[in-house]
Protein backbone atom coordinates (compact mmCIF):
# COMPACT_ATOMS: atom_id res chain seq x y z
CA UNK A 1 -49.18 -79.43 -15.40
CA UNK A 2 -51.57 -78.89 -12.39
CA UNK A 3 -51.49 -82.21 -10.71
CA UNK A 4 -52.87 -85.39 -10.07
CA UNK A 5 -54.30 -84.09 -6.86
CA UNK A 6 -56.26 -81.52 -8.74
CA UNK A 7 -56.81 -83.91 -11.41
CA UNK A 8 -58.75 -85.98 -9.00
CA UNK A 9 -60.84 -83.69 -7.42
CA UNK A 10 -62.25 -82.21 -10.49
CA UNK A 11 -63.49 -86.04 -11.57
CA UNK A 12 -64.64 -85.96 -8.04
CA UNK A 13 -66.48 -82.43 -8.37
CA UNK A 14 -67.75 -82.67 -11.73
CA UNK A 15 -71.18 -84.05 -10.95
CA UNK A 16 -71.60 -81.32 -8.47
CA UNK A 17 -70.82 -78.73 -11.37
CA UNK A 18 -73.57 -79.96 -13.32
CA UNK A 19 -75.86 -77.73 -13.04
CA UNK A 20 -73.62 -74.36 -12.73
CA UNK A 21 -70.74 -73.29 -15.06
CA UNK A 22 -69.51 -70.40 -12.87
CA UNK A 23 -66.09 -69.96 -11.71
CA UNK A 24 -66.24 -68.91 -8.52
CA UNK A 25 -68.54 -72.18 -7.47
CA UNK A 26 -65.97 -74.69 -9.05
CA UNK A 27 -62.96 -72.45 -7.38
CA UNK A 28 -64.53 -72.35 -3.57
CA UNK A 29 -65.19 -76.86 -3.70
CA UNK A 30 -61.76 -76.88 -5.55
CA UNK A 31 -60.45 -74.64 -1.95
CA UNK A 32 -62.41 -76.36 0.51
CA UNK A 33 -61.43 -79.90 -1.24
CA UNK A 34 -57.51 -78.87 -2.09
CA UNK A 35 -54.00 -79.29 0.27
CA UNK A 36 -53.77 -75.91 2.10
CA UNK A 37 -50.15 -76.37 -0.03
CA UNK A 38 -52.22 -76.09 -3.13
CA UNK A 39 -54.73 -73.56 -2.21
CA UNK A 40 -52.31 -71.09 -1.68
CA UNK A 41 -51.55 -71.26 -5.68
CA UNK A 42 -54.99 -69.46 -5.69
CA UNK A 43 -55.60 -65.96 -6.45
CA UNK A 44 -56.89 -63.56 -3.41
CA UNK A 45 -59.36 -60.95 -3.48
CA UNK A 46 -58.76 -57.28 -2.74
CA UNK A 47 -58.62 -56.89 1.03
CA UNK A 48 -60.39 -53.52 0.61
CA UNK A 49 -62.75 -53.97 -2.62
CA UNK A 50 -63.46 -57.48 -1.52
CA UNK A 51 -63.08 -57.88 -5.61
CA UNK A 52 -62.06 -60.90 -7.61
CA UNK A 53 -58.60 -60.41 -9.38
CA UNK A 54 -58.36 -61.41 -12.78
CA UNK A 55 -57.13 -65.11 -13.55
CA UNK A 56 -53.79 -66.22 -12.62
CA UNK A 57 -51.78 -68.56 -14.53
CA UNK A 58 -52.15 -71.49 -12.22
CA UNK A 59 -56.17 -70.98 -12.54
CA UNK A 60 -56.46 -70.44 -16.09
CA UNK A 61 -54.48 -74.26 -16.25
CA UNK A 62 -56.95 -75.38 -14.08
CA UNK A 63 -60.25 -74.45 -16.18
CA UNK A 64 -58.17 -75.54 -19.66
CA UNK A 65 -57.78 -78.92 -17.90
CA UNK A 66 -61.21 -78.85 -16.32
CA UNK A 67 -62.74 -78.34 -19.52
CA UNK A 68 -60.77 -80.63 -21.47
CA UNK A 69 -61.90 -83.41 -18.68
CA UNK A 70 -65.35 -82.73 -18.26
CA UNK A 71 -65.95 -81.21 -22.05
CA UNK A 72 -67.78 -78.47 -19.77
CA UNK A 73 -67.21 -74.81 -20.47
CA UNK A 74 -66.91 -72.87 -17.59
CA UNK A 75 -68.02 -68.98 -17.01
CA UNK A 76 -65.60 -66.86 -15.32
C-alpha cells in the first residue's frame, strides 16, 4: 500500500495531469505536494549524469495506483 496521503494528492493532482501523461511531471507535483517523510521514498538522480534511475518499487506502486484511480496511463 502507498498511503492515504498519497492517495489524496493524486485525486488532488489529477486534473492538473490532464493534459500530460509523463512521469516526471506527475513525480515533481507528487514531491513538491508530499511529507518530506514521504519524498524521501523517491528515487534520486545520478549526482554526476544528472540521469533518471529506473523505477523503484515504491514508484512503480504509485503509477499502478495512479492509474487504477484516474484510469489514466502514464508515460515513464
Amino acid at each position: 500500500m502507498i498511503g492515504e496521503e498519497i492517495e489524496n494528492t493524486i485525486l488532488e493532482l489529477s486534473p492538473a495531469m490532464d493534459k500530460d501523461d509523463e512521469w516526471l511531471k506527475l513525480k515533481r507535483l507528487l514531491l513538491v505536494s508530499l511529507h518530506p517523510e514521504v519524498r524521501s521514498k523517491f528515487s534520486r538522480r545520478d549526482e554526476i549524469t544528472k540521469k533518471q534511475p529506473s523505477l523503484n518499487e515504491f514508484e512503480k506502486k504509485i503509477l499502478m495506483r495512479y492509474e487504477s484511480i484516474t484510469g489514466k496511463k502514464i508515460r515513464v
